[in-house]
PDB file of N, CA and C in Angstrom:
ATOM      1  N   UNK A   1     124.660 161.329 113.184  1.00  0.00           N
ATOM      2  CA  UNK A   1     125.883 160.581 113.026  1.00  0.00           C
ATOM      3  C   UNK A   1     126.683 160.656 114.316  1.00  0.00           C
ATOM      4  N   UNK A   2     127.247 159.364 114.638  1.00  0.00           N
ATOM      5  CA  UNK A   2     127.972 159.684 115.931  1.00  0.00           C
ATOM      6  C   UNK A   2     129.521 158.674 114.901  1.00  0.00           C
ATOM      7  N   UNK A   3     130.673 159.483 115.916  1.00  0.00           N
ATOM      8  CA  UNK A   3     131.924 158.881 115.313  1.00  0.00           C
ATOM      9  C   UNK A   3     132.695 158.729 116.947  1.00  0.00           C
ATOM     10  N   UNK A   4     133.188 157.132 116.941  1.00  0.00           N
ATOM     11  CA  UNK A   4     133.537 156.495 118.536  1.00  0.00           C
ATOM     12  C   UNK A   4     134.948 156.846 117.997  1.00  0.00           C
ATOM     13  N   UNK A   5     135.869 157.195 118.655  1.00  0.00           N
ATOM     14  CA  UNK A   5     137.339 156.577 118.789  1.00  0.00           C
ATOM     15  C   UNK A   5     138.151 157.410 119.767  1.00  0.00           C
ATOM     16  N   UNK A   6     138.760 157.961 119.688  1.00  0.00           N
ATOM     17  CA  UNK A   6     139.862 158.689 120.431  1.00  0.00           C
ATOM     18  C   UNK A   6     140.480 159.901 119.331  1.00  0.00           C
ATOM     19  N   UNK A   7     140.646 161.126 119.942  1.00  0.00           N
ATOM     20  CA  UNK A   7     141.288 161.968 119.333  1.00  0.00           C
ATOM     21  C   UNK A   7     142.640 162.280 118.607  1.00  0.00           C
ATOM     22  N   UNK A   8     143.459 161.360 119.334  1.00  0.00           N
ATOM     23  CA  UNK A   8     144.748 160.878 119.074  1.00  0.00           C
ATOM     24  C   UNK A   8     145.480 160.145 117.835  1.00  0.00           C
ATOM     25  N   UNK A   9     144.297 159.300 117.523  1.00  0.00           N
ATOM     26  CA  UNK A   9     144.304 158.093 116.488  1.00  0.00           C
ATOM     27  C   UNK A   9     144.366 159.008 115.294  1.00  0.00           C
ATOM     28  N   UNK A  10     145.432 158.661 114.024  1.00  0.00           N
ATOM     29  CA  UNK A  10     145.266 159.497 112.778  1.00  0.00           C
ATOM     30  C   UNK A  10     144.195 158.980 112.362  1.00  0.00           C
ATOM     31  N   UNK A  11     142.947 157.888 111.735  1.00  0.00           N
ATOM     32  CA  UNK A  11     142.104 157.327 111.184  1.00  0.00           C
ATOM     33  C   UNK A  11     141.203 157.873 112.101  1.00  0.00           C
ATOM     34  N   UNK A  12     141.309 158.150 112.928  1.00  0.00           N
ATOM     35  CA  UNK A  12     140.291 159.485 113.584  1.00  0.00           C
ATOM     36  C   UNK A  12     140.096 160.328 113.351  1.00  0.00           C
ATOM     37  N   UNK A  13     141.274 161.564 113.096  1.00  0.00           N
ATOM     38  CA  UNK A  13     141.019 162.450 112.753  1.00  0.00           C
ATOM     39  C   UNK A  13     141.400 162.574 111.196  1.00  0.00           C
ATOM     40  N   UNK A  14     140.881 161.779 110.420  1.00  0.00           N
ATOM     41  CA  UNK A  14     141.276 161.940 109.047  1.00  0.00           C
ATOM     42  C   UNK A  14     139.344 161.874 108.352  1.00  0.00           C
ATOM     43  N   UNK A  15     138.921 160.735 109.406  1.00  0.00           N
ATOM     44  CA  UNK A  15     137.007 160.957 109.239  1.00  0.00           C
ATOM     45  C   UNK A  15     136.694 162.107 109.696  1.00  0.00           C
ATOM     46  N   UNK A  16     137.341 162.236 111.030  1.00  0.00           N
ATOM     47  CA  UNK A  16     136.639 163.860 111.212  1.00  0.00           C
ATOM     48  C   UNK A  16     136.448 165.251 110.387  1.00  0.00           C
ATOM     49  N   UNK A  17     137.997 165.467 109.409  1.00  0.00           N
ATOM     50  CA  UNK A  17     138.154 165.922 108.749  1.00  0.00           C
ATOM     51  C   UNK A  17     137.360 165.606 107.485  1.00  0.00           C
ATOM     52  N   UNK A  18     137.201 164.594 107.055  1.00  0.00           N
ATOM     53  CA  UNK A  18     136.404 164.269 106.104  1.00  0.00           C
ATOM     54  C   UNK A  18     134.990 165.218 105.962  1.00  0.00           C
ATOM     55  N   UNK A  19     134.263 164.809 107.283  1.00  0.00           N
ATOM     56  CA  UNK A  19     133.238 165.236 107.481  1.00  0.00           C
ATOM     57  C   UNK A  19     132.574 166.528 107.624  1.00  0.00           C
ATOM     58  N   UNK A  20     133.931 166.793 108.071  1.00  0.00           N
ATOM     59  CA  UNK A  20     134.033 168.184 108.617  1.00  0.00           C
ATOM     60  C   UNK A  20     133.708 169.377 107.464  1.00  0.00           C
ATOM     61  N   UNK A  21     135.125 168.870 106.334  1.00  0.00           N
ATOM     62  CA  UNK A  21     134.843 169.465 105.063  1.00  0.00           C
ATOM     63  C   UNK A  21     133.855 169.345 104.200  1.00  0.00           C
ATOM     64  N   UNK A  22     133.130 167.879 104.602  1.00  0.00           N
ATOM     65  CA  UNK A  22     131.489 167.736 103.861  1.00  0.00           C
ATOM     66  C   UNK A  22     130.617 167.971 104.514  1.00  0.00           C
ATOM     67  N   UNK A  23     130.776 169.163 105.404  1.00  0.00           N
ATOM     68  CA  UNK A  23     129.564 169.809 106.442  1.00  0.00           C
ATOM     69  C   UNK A  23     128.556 169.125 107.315  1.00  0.00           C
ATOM     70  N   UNK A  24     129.357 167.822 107.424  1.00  0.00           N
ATOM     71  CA  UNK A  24     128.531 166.755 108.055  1.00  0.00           C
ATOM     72  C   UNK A  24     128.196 167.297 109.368  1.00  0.00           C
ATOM     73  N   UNK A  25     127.270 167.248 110.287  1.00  0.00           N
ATOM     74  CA  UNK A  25     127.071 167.331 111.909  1.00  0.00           C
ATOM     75  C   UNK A  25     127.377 165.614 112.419  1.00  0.00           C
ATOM     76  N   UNK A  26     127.682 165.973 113.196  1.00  0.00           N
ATOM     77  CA  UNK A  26     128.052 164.588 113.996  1.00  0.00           C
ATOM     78  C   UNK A  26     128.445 164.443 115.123  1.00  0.00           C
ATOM     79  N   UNK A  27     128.385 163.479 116.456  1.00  0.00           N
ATOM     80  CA  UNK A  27     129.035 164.096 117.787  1.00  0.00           C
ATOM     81  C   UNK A  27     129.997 162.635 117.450  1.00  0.00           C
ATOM     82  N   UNK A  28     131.251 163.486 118.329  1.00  0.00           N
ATOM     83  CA  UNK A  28     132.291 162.438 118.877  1.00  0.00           C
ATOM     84  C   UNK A  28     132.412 162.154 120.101  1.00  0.00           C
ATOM     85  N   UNK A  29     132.547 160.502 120.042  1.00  0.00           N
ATOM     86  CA  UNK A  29     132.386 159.656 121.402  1.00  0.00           C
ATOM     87  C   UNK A  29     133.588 159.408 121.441  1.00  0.00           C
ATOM     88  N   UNK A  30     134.203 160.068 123.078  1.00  0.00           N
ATOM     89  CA  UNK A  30     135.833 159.669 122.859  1.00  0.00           C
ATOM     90  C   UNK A  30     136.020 158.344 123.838  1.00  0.00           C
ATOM     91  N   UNK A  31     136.710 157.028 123.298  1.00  0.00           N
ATOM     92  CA  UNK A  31     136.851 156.145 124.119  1.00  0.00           C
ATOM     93  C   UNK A  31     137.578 156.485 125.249  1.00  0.00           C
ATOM     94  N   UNK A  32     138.142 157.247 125.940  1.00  0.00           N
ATOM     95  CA  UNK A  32     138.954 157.791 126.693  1.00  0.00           C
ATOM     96  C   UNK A  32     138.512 158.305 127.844  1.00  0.00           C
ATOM     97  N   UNK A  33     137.058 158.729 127.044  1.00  0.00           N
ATOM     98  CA  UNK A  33     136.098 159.428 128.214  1.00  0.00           C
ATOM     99  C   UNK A  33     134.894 158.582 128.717  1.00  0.00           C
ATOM    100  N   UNK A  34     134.421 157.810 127.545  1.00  0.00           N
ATOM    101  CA  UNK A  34     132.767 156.864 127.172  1.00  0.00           C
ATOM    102  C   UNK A  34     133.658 155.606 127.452  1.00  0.00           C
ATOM    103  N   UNK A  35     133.372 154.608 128.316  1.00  0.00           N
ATOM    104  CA  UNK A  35     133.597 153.409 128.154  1.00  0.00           C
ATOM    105  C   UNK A  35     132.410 152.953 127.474  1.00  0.00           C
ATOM    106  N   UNK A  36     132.636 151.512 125.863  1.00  0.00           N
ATOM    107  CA  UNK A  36     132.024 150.815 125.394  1.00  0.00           C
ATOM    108  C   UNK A  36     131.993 149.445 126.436  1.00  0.00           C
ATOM    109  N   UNK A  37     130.096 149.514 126.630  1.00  0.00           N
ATOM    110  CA  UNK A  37     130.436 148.035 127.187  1.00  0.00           C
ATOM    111  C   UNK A  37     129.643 147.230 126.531  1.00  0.00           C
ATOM    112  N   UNK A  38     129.858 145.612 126.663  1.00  0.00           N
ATOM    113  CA  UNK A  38     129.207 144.693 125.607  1.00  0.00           C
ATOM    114  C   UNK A  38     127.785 144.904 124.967  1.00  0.00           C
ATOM    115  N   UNK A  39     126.995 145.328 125.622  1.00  0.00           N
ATOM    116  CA  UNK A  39     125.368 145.713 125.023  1.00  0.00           C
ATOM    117  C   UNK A  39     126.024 146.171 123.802  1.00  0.00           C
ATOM    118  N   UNK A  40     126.769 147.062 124.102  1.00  0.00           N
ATOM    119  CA  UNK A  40     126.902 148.152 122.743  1.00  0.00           C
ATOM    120  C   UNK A  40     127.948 147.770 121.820  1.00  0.00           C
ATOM    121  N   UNK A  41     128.531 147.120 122.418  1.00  0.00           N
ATOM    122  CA  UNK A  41     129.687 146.467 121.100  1.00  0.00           C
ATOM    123  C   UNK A  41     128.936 145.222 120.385  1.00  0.00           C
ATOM    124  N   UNK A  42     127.757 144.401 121.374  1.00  0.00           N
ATOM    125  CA  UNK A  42     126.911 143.526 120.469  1.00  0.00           C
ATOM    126  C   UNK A  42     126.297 144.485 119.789  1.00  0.00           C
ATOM    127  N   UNK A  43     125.619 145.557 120.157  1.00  0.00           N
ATOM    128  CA  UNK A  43     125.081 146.322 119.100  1.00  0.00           C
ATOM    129  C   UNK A  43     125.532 146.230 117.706  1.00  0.00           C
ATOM    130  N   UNK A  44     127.072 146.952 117.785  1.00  0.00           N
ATOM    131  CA  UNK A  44     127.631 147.548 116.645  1.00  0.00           C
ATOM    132  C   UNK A  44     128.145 145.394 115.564  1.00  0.00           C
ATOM    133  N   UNK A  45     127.843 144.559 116.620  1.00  0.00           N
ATOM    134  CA  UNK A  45     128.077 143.475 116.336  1.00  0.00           C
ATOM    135  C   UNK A  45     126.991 142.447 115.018  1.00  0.00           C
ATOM    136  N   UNK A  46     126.068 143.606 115.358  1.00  0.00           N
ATOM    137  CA  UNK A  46     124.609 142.804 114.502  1.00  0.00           C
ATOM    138  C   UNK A  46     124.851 143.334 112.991  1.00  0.00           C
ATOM    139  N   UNK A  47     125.339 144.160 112.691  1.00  0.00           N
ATOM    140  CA  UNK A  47     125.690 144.857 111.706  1.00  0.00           C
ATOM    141  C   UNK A  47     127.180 144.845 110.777  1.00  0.00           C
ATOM    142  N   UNK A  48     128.238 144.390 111.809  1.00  0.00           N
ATOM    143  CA  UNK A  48     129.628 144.367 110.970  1.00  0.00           C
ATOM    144  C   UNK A  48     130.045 143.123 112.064  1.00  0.00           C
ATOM    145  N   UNK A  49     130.848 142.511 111.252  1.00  0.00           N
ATOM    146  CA  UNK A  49     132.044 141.540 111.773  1.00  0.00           C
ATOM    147  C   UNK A  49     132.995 141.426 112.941  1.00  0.00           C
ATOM    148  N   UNK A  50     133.125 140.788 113.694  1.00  0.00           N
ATOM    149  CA  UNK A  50     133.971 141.110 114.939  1.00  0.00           C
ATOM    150  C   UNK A  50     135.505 140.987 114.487  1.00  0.00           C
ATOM    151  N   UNK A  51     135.901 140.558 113.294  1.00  0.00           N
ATOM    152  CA  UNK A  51     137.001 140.564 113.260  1.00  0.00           C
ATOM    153  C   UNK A  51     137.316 142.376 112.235  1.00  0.00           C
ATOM    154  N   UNK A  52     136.506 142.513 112.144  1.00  0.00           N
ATOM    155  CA  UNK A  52     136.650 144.148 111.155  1.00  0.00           C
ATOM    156  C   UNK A  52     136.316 145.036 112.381  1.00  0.00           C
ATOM    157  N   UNK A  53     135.751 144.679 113.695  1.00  0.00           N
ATOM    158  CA  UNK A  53     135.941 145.373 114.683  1.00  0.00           C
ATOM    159  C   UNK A  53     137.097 145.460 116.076  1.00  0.00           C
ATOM    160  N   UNK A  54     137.402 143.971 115.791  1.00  0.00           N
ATOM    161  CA  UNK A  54     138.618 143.592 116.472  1.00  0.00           C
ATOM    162  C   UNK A  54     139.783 144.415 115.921  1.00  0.00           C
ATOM    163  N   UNK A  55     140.530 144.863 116.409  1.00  0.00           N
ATOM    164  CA  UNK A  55     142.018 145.330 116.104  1.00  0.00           C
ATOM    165  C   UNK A  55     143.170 144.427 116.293  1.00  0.00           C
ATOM    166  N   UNK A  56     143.350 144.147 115.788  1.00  0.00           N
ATOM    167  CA  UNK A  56     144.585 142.385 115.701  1.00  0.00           C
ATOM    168  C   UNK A  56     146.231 143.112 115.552  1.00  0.00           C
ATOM    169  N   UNK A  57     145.640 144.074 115.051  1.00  0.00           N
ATOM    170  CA  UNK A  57     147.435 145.100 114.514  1.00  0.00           C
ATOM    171  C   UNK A  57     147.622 146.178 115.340  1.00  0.00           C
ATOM    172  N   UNK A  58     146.763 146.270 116.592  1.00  0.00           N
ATOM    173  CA  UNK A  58     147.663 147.627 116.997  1.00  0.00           C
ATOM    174  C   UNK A  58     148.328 147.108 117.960  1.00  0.00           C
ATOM    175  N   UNK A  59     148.902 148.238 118.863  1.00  0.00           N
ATOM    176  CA  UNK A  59     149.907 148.055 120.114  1.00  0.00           C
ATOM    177  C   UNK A  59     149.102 147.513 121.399  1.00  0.00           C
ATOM    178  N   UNK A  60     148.289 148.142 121.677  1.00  0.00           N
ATOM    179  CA  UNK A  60     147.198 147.909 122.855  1.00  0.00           C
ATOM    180  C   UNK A  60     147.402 146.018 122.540  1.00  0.00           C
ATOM    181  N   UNK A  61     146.733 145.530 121.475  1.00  0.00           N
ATOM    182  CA  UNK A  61     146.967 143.268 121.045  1.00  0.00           C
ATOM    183  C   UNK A  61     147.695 143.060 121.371  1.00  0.00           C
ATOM    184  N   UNK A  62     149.309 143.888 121.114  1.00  0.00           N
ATOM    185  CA  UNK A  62     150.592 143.250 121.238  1.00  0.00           C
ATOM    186  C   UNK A  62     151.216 143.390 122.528  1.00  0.00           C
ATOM    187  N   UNK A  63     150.936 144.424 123.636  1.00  0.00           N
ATOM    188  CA  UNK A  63     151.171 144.870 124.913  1.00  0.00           C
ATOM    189  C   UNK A  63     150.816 143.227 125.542  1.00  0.00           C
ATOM    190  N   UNK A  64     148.827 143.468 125.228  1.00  0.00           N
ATOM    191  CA  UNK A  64     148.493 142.509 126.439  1.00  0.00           C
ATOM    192  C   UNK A  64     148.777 141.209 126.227  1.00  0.00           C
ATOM    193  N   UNK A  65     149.123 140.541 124.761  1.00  0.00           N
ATOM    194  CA  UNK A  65     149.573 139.608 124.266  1.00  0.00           C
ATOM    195  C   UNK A  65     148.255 138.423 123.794  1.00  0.00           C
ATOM    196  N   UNK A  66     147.758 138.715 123.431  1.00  0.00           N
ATOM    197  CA  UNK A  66     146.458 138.149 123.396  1.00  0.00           C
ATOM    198  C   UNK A  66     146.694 137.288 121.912  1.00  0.00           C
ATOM    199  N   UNK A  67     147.525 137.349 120.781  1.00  0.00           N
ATOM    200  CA  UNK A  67     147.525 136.094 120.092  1.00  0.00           C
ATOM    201  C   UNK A  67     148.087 134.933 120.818  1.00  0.00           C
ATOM    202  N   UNK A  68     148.488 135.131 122.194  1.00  0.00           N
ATOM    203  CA  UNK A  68     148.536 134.031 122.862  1.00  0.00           C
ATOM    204  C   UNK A  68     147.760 133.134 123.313  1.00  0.00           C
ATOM    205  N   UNK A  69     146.211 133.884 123.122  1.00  0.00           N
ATOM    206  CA  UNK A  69     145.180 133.367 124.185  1.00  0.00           C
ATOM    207  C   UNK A  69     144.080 132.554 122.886  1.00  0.00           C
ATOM    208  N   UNK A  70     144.452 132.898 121.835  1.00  0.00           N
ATOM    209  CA  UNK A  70     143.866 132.477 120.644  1.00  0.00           C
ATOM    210  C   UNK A  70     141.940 132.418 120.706  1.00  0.00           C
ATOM    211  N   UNK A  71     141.437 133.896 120.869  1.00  0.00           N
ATOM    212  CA  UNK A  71     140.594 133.761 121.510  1.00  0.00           C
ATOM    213  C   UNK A  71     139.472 133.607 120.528  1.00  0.00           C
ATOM    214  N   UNK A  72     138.355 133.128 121.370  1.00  0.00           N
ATOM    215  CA  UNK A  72     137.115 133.052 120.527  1.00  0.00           C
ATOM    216  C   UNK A  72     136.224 134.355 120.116  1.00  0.00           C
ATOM    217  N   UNK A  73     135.188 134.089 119.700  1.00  0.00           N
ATOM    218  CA  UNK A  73     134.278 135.683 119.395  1.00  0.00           C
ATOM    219  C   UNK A  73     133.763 135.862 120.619  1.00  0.00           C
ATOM    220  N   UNK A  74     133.453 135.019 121.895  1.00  0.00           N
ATOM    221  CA  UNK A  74     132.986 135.784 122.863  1.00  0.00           C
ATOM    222  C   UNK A  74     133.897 135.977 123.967  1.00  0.00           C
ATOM    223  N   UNK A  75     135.356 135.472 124.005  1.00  0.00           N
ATOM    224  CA  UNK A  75     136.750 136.200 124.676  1.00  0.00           C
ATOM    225  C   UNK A  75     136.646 137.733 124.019  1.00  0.00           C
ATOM    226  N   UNK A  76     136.660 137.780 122.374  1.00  0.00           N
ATOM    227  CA  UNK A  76     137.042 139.271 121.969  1.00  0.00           C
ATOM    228  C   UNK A  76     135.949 139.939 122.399  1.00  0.00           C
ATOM    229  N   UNK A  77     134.936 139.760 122.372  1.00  0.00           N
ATOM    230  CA  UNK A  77     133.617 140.892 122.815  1.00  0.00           C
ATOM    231  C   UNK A  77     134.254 141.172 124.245  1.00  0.00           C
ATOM    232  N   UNK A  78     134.442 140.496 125.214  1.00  0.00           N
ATOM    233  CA  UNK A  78     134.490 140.586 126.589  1.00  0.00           C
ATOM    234  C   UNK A  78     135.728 141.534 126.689  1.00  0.00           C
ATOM    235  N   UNK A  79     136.903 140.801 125.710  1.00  0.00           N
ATOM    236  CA  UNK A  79     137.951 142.036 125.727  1.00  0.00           C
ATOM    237  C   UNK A  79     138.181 143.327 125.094  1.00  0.00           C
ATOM    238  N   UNK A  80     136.912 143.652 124.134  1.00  0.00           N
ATOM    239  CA  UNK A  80     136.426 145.089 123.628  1.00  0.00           C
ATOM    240  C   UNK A  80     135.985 145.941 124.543  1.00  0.00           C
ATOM    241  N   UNK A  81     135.273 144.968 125.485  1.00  0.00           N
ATOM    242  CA  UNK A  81     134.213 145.814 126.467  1.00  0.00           C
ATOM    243  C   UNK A  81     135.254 146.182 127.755  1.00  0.00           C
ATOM    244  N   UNK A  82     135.948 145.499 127.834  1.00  0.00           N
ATOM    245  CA  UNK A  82     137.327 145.691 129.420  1.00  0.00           C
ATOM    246  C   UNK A  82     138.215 146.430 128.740  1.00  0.00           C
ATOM    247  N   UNK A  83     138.427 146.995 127.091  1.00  0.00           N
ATOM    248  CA  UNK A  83     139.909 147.479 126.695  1.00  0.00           C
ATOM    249  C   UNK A  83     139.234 147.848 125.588  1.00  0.00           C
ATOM    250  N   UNK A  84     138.760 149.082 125.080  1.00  0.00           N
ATOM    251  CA  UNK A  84     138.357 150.022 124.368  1.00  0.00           C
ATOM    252  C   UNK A  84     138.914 150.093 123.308  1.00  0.00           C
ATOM    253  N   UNK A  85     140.710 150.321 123.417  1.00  0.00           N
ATOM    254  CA  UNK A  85     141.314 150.728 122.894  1.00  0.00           C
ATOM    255  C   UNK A  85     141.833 149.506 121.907  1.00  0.00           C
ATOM    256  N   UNK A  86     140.965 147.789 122.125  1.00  0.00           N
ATOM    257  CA  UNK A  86     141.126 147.310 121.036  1.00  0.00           C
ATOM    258  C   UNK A  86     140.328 147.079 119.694  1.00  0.00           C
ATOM    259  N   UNK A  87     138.982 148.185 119.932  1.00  0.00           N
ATOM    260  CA  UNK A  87     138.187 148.393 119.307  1.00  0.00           C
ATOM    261  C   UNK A  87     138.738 149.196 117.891  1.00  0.00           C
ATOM    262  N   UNK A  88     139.023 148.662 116.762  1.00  0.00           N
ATOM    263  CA  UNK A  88     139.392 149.666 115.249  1.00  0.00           C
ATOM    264  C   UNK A  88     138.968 150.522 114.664  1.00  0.00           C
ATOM    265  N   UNK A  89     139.644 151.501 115.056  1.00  0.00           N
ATOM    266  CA  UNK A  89     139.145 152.849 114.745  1.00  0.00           C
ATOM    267  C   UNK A  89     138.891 153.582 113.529  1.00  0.00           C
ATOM    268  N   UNK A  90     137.948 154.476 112.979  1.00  0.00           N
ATOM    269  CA  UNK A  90     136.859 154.823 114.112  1.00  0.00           C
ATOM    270  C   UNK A  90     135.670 154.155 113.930  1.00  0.00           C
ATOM    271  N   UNK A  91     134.823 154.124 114.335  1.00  0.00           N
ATOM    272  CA  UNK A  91     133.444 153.593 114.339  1.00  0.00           C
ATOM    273  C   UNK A  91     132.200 154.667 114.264  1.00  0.00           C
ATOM    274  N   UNK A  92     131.542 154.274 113.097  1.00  0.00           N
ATOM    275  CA  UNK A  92     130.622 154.817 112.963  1.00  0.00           C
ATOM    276  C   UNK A  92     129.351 154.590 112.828  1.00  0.00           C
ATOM    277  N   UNK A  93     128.331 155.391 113.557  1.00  0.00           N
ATOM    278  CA  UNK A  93     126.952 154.740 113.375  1.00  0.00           C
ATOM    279  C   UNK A  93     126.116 156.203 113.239  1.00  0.00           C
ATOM    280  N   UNK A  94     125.543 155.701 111.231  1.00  0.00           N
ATOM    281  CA  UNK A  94     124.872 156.133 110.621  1.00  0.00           C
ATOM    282  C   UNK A  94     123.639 155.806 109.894  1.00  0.00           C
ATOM    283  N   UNK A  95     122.537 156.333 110.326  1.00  0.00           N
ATOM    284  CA  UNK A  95     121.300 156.152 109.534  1.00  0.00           C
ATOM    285  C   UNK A  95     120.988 154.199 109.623  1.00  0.00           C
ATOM    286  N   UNK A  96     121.159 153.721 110.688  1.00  0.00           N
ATOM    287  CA  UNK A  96     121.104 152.380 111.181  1.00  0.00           C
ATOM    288  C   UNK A  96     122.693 151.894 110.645  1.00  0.00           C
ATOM    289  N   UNK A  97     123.382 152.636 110.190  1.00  0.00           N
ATOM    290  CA  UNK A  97     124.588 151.389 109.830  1.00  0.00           C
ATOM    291  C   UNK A  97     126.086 151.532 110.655  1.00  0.00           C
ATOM    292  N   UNK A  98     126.347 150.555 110.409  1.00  0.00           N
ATOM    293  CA  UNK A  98     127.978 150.838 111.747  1.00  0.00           C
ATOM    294  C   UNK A  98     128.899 151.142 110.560  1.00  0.00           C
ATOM    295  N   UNK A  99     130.084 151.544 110.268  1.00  0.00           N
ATOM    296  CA  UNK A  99     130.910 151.534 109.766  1.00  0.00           C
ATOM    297  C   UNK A  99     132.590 151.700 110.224  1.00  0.00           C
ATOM    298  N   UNK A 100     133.218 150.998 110.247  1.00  0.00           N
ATOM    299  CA  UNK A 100     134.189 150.547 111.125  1.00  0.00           C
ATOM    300  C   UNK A 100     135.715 151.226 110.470  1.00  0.00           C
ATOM    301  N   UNK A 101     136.868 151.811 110.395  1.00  0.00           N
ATOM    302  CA  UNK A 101     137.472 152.011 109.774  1.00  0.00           C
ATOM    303  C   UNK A 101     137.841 153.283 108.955  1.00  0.00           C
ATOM    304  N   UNK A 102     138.719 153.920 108.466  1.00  0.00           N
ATOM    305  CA  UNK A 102     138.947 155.075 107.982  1.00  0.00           C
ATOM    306  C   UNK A 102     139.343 154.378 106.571  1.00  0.00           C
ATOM    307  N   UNK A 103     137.838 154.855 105.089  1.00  0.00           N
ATOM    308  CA  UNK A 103     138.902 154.671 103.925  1.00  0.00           C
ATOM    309  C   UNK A 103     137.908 155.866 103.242  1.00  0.00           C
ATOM    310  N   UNK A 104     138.265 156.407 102.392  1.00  0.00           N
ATOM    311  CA  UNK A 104     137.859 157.806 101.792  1.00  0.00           C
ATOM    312  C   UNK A 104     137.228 157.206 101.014  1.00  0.00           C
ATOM    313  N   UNK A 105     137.269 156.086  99.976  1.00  0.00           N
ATOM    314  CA  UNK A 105     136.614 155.583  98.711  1.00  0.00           C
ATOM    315  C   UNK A 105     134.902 155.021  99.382  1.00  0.00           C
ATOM    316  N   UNK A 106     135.295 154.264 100.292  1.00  0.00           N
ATOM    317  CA  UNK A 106     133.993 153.661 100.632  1.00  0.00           C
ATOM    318  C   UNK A 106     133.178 155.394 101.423  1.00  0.00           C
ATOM    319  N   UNK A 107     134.003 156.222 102.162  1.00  0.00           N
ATOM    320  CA  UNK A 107     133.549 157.215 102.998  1.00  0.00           C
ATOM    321  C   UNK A 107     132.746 157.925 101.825  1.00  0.00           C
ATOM    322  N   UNK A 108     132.949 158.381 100.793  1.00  0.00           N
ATOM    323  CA  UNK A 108     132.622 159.042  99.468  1.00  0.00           C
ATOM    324  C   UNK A 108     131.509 158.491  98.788  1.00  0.00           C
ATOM    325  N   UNK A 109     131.330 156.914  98.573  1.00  0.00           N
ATOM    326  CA  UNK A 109     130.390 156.526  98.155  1.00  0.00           C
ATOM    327  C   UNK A 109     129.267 156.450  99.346  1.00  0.00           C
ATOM    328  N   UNK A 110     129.745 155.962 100.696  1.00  0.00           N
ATOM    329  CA  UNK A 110     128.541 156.053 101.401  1.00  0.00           C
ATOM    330  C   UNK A 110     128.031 156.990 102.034  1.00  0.00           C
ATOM    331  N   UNK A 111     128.353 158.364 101.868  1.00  0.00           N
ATOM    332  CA  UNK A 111     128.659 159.859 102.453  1.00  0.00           C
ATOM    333  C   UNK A 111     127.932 160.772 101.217  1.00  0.00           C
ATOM    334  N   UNK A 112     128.645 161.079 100.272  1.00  0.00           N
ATOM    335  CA  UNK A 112     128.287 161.766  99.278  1.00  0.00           C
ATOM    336  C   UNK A 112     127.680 161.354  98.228  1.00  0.00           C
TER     337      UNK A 112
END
């Protein structure tokens, strides 16, 4: 199991914890340190949605202003891969599957 995001992010460390307490092993990829570049965000792309990987609600969207630019799916790939931090945290890739997001109900059924 690998888990992408940043240490900082609460939906980061709320999977970590998750896991942690379900004795999971897993390494963390910190965007901070690992730049994601497009190979690998098409990767995680074949498997989940670009808009469930896009982040549309955080600060990083609203800084650079990008509902201005009204972009397409291959503007957002290009701007995942140049700006990390608009990637929705956290991301996970398990046993072939990506899983995008911090929710305990789905984490529980697909975990335990």
């Amino acid at each position: 199991m690998k888990i992408y995001g940043i240490k900082t992010c609460g939906s980061v460390r709320k999977a970590i914890k998750f896991f942690k307490e379900n004795e999971f092993e897993f390494e963390f990829i910190d965007f901070k340190k690992v730049s994601m570049d497009e190979k690998k965000i098409k990767s995680w792309l074949e498997k989940v949605d670009i808009n469930k990987l896009f982040n549309n609600k955080g600060t990083k969207y609203r800084t650079l202003k990008l509902k201005e630019l009204n972009l397409d799916d291959d503007a957002k790939i290009k701007w995942l891969a140049k700006e990390n931090m608009l990637i929705k945290r956290p991301v996970i890739e398990y046993k072939g599957k990506v899983i995008v997001a911090y929710n305990e109900e789905i984490y529980k059924e697909l975990f335990l």
